[in-house]
Protein backbone atom coordinates (compact mmCIF):
# COMPACT_ATOMS: atom_id res chain seq x y z
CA UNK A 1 -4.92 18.02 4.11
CA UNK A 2 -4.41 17.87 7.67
CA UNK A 3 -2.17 15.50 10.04
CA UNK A 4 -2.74 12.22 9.19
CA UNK A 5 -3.68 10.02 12.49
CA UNK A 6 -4.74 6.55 11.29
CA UNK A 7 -3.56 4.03 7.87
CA UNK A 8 -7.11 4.33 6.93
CA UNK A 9 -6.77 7.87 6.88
CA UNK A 10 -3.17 7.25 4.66
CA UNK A 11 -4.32 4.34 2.12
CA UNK A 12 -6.58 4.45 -0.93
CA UNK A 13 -6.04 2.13 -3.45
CA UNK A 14 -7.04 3.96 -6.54
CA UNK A 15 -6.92 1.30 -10.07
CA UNK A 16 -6.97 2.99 -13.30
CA UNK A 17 -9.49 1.44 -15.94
CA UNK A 18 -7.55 -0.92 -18.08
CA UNK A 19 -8.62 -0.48 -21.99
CA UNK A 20 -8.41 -4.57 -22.06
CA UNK A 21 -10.00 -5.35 -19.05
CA UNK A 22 -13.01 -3.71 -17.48
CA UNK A 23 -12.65 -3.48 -13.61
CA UNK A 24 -16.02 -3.66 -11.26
CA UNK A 25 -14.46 -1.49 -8.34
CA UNK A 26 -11.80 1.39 -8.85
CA UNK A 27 -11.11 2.44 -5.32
CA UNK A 28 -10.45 0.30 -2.52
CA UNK A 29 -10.47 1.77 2.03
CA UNK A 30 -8.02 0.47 3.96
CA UNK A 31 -10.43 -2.03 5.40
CA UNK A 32 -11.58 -3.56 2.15
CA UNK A 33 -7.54 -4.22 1.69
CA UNK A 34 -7.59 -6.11 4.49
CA UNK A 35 -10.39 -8.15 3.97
CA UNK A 36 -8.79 -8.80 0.33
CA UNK A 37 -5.32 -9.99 2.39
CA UNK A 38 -7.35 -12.18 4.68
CA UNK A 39 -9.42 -13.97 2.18
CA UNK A 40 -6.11 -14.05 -0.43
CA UNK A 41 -4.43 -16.38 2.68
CA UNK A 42 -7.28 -18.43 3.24
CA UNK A 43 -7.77 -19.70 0.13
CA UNK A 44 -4.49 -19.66 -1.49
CA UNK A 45 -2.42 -22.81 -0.08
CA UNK A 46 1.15 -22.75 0.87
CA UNK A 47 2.00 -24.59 -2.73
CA UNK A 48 -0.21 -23.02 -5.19
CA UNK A 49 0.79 -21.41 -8.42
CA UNK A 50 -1.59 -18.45 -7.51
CA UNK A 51 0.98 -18.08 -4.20
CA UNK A 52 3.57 -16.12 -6.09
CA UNK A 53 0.92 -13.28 -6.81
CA UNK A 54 -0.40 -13.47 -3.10
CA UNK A 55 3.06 -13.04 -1.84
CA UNK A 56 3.79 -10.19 -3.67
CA UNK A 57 0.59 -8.75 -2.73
CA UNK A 58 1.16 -9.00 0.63
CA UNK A 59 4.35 -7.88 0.92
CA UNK A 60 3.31 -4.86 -1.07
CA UNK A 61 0.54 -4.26 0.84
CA UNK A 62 2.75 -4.59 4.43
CA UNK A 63 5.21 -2.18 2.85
CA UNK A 64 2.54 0.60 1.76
CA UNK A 65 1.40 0.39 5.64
CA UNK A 66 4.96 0.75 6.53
CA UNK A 67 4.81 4.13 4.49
CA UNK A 68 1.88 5.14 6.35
CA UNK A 69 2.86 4.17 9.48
CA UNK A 70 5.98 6.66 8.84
CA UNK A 71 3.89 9.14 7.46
CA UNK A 72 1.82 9.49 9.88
CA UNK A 73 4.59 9.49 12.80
CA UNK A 74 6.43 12.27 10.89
CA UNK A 75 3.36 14.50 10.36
CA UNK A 76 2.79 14.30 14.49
CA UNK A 77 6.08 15.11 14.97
CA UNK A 78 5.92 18.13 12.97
CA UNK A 79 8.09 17.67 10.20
CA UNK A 80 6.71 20.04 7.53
CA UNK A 81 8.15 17.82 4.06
CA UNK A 82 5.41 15.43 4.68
CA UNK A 83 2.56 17.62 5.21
CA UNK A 84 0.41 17.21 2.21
CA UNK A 85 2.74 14.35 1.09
CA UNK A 86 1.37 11.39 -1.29
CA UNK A 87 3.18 8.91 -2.69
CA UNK A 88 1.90 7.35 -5.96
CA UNK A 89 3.14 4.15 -7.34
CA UNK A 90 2.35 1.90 -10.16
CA UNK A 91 1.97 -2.26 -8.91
CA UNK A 92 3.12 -3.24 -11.89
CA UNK A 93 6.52 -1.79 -11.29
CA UNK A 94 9.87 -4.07 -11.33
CA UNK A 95 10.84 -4.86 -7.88
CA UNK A 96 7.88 -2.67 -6.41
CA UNK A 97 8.61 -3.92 -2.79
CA UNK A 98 12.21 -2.87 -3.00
CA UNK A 99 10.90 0.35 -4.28
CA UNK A 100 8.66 0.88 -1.72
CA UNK A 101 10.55 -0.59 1.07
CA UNK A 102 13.73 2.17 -0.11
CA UNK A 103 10.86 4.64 0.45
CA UNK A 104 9.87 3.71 3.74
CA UNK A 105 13.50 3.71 4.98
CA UNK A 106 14.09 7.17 3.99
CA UNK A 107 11.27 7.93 6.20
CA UNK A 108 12.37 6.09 8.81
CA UNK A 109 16.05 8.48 8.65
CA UNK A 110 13.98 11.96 8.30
């Protein structure tokens, strides 16, 4: 792949098929993300058991576009490690915004 020049161009949200649970949509654009985080803050309130899961959603979600927002400033400044570069991740890692935030933050030193 080429330089990257846009997040839409960085993020795809790729779900593997759960043998439990059968999933409607595997792949989710950039844009379909956000529409997901605007309707997840609408109708979650500020006090609702579901809030816990929205929050770390979110915060995921603002991290990965962190990633790509350092991804994409590193490939247009030429630095040849990132060309190419992916970064794969599973959600239901421990602590995945720490994990993900560490990530971004070595970017942000290259």
């Amino acid at each position: 792949k080429g330089i990257l020049f846009s997040r839409s161009e960085a993020i795809h949200l790729k779900l593997r098929q759960s043998r439990r649970k059968k999933i409607a949509k595997l792949q989710y654009s950039l844009n379909e993300l956000r529409d997901l985080e605007s309707k997840l803050v609408l109708i979650t309130g500020r006090e609702s058991k579901e809030r816990k899961e929205v929050d770390v959603f979110l915060d995921t979600f603002h991290s990965v576009c962190r990633i790509a927002d350092n991804l994409i400033s590193l490939q247009q400044h030429g630095n040849s490690e990132y060309m190419g570069w992916s970064y794969i991740f599973q959600c239901s890692l421990l602590n995945v915004v720490v994990h993900l935030n560490a990530q971004a933050s070595e970017m942000e030193n290259d």
